[in-house]
PDB file of N, CA and C in Angstrom:
ATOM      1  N   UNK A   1      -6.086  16.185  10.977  1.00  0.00           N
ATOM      2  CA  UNK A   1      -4.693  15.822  10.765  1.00  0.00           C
ATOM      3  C   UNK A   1      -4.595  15.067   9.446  1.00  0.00           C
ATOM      4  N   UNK A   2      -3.655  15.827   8.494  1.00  0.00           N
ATOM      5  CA  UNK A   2      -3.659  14.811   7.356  1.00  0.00           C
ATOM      6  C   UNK A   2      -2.429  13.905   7.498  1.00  0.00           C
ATOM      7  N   UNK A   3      -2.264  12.627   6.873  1.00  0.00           N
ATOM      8  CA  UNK A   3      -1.497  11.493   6.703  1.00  0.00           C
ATOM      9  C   UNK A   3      -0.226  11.926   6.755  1.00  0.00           C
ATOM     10  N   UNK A   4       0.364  12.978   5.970  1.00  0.00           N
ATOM     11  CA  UNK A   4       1.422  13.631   6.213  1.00  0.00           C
ATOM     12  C   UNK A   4       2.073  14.077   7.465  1.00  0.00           C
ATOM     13  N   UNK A   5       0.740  14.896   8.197  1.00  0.00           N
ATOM     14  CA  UNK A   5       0.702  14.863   8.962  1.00  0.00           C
ATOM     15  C   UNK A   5       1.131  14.086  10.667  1.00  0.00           C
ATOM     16  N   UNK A   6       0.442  13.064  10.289  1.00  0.00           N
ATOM     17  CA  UNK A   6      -0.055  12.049  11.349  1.00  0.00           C
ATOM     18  C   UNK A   6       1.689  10.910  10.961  1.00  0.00           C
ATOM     19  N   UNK A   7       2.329  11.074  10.251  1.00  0.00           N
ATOM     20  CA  UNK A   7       3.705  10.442   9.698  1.00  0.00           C
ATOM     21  C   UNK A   7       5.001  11.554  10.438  1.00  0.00           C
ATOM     22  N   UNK A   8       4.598  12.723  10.238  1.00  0.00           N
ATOM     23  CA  UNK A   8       5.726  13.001  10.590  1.00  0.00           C
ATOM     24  C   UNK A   8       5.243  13.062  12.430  1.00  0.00           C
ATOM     25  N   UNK A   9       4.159  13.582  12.563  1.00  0.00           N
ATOM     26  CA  UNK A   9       4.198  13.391  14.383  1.00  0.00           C
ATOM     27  C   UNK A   9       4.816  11.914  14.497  1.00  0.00           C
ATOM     28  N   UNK A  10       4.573  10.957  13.874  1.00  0.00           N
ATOM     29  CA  UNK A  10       4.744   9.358  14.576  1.00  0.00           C
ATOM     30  C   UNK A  10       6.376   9.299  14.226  1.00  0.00           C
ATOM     31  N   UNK A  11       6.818   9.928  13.935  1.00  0.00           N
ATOM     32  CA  UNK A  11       8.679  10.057  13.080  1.00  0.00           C
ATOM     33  C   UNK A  11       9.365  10.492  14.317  1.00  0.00           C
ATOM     34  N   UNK A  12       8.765  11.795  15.079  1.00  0.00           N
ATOM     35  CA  UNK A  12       9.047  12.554  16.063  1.00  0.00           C
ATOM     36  C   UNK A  12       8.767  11.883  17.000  1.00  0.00           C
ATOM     37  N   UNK A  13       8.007  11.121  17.413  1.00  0.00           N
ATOM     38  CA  UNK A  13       7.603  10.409  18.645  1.00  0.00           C
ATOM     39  C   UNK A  13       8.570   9.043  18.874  1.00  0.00           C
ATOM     40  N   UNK A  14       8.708   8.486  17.919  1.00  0.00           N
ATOM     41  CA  UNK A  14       9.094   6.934  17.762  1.00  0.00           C
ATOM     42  C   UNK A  14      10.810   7.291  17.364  1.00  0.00           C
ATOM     43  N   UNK A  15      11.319   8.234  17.237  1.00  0.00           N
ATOM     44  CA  UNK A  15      12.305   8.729  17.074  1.00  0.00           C
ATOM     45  C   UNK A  15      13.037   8.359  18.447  1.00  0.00           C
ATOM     46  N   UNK A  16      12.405   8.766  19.554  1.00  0.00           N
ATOM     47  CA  UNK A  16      13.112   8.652  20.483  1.00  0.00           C
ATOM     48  C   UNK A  16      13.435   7.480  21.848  1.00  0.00           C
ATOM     49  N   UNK A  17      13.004   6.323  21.206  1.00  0.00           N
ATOM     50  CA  UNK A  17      12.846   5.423  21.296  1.00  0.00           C
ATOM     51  C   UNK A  17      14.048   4.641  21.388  1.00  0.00           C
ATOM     52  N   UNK A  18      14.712   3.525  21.822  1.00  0.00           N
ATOM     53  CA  UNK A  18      15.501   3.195  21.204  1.00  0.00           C
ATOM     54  C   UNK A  18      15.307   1.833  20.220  1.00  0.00           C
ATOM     55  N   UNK A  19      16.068   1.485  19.770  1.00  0.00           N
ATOM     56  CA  UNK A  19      16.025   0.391  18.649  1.00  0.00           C
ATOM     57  C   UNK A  19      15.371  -0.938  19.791  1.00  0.00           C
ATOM     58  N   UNK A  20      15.847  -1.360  20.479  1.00  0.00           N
ATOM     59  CA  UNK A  20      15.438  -2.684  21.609  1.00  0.00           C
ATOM     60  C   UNK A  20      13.793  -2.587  21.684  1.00  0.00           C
ATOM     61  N   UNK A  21      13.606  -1.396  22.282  1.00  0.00           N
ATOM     62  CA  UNK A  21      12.233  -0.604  22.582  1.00  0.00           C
ATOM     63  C   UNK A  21      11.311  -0.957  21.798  1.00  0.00           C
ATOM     64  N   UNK A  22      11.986  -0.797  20.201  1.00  0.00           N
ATOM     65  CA  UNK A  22      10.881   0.096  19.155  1.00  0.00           C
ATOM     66  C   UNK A  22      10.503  -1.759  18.833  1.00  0.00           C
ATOM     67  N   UNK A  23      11.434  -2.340  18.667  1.00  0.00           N
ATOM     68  CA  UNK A  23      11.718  -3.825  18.085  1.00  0.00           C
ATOM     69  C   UNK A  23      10.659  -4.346  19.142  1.00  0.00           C
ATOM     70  N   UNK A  24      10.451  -4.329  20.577  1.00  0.00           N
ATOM     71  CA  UNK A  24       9.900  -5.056  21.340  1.00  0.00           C
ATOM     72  C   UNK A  24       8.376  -4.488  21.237  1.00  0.00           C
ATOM     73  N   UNK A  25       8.361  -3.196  21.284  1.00  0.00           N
ATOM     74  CA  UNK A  25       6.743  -2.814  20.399  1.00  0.00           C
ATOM     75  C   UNK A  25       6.362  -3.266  19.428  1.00  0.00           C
ATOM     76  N   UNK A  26       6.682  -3.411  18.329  1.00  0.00           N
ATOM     77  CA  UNK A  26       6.599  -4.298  16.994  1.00  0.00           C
ATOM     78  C   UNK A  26       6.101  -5.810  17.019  1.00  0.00           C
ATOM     79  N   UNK A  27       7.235  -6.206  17.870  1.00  0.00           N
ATOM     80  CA  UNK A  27       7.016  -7.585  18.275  1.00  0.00           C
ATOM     81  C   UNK A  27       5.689  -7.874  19.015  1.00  0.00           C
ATOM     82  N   UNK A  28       5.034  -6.883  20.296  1.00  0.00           N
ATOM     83  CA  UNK A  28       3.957  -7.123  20.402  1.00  0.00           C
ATOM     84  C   UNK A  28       3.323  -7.129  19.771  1.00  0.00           C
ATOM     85  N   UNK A  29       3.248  -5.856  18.888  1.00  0.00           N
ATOM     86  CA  UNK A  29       1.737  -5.480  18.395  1.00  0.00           C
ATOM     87  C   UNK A  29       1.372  -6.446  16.757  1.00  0.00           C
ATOM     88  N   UNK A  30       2.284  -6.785  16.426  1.00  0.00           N
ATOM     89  CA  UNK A  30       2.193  -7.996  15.473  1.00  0.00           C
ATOM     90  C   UNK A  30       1.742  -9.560  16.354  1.00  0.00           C
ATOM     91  N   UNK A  31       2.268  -9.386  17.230  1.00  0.00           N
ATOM     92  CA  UNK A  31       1.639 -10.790  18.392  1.00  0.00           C
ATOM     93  C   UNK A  31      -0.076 -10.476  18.470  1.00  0.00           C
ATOM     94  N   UNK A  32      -0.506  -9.419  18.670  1.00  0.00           N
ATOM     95  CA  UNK A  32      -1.373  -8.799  18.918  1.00  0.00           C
ATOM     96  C   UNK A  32      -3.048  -8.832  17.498  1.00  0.00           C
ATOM     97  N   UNK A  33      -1.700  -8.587  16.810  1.00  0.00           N
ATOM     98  CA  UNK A  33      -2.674  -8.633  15.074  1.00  0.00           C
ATOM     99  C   UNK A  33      -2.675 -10.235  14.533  1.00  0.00           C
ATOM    100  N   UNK A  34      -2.032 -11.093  14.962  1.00  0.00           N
ATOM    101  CA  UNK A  34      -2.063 -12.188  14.672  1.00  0.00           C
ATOM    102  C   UNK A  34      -3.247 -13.211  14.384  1.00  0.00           C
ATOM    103  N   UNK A  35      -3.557 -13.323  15.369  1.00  0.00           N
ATOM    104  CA  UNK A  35      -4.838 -13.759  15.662  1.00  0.00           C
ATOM    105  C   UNK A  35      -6.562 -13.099  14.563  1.00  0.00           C
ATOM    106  N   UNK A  36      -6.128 -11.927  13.798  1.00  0.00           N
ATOM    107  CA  UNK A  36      -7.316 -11.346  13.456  1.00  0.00           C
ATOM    108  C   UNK A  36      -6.652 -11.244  11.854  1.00  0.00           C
ATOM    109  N   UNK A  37      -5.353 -11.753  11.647  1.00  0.00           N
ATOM    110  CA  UNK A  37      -4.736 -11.614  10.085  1.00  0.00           C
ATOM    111  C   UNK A  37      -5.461 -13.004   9.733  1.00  0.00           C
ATOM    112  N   UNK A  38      -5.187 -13.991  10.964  1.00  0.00           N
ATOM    113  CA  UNK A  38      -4.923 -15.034  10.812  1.00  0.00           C
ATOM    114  C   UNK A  38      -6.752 -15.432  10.431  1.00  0.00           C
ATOM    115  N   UNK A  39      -8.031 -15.006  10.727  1.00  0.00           N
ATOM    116  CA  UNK A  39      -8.630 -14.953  10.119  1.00  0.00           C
ATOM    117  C   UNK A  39      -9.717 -14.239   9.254  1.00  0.00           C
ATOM    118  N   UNK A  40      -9.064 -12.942   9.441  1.00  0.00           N
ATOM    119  CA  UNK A  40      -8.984 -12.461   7.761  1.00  0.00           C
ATOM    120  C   UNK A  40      -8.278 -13.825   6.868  1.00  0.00           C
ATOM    121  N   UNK A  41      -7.688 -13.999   6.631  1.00  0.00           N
ATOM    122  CA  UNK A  41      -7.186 -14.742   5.935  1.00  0.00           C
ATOM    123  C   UNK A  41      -7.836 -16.083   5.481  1.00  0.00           C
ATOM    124  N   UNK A  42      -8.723 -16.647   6.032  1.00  0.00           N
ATOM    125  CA  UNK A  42      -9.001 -18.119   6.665  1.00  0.00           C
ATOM    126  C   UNK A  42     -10.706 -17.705   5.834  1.00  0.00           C
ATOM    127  N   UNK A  43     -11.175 -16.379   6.382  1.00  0.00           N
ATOM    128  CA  UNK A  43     -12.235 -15.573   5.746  1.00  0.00           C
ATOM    129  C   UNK A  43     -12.236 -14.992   4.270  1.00  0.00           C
ATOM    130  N   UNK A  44     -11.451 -14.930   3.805  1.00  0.00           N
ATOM    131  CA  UNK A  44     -11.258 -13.854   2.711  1.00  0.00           C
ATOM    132  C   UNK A  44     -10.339 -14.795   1.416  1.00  0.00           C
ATOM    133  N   UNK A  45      -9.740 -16.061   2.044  1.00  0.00           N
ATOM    134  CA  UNK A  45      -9.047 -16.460   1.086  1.00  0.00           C
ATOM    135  C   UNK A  45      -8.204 -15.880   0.286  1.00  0.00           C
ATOM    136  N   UNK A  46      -7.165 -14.708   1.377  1.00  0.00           N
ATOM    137  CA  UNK A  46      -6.335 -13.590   1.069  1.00  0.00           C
ATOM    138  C   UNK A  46      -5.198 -13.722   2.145  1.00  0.00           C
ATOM    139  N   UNK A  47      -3.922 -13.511   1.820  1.00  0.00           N
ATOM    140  CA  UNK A  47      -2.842 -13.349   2.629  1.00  0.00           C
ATOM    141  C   UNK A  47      -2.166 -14.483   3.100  1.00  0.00           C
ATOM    142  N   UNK A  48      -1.250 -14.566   3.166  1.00  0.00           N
ATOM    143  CA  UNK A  48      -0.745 -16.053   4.429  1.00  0.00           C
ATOM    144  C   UNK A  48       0.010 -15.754   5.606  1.00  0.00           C
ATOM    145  N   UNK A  49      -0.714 -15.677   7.047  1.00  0.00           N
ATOM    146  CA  UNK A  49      -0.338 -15.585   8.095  1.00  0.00           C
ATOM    147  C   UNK A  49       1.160 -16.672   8.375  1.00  0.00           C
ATOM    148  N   UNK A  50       1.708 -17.103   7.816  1.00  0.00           N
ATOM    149  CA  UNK A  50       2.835 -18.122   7.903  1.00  0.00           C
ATOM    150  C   UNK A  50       3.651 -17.272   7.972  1.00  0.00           C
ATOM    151  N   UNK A  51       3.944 -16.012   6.869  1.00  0.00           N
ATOM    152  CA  UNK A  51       4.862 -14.903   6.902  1.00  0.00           C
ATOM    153  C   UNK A  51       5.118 -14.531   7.966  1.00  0.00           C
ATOM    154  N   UNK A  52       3.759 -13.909   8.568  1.00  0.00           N
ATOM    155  CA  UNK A  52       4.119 -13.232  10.119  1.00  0.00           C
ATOM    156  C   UNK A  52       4.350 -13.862  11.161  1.00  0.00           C
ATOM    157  N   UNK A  53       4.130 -15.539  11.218  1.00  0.00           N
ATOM    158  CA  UNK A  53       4.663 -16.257  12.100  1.00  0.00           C
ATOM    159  C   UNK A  53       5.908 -16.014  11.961  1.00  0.00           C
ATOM    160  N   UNK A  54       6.184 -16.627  10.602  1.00  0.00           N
ATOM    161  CA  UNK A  54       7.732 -16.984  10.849  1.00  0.00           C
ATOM    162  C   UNK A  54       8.700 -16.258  10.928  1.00  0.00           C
ATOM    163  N   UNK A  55       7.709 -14.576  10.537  1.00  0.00           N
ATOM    164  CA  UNK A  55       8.755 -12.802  11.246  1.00  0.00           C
ATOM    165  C   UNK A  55       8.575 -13.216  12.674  1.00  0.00           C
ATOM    166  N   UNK A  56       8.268 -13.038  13.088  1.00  0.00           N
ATOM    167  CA  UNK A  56       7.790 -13.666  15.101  1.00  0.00           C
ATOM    168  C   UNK A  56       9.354 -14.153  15.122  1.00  0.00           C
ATOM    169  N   UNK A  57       8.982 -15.540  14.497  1.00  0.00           N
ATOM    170  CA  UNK A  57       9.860 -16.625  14.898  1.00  0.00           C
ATOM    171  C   UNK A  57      11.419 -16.179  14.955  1.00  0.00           C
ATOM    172  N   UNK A  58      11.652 -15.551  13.673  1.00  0.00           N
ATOM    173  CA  UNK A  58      12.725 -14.851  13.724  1.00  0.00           C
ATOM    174  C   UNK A  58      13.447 -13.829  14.805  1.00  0.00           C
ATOM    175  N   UNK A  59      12.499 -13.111  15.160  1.00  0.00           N
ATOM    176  CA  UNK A  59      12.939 -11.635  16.132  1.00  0.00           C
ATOM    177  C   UNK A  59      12.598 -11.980  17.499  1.00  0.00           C
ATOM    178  N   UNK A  60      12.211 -13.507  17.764  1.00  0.00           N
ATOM    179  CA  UNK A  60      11.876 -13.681  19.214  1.00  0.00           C
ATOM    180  C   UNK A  60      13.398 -14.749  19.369  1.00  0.00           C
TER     181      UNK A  60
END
């Protein structure tokens, strides 16, 4: 499957979703990555996990 590919299946899939849905998936799966941005970051002396808190903070 190329990228093109693998974009438009996820277009078609997530398409049918509704907006509440798609927003509350998001919201997990960034809850989810948090914890491993947060040290990448801490490791790498790259990025600032504050951003994605304070997207959280916002949409919760």
């Amino acid at each position: 499957m190329t990228y093109k590919d693998y974009i438009q299946q996820l277009e078609k899939q997530t398409s049918a979703i509704s907006y509440e849905k798609g927003l509350a998936m998001v919201i997990q799966l960034c809850r989810k990555l948090l914890p491993d941005y947060q040290a990448f970051s801490a490791t790498h002396g790259w990025g600032d996990p504050r951003v994605l808190e304070e997207a959280l903070q916002c949409c919760e």
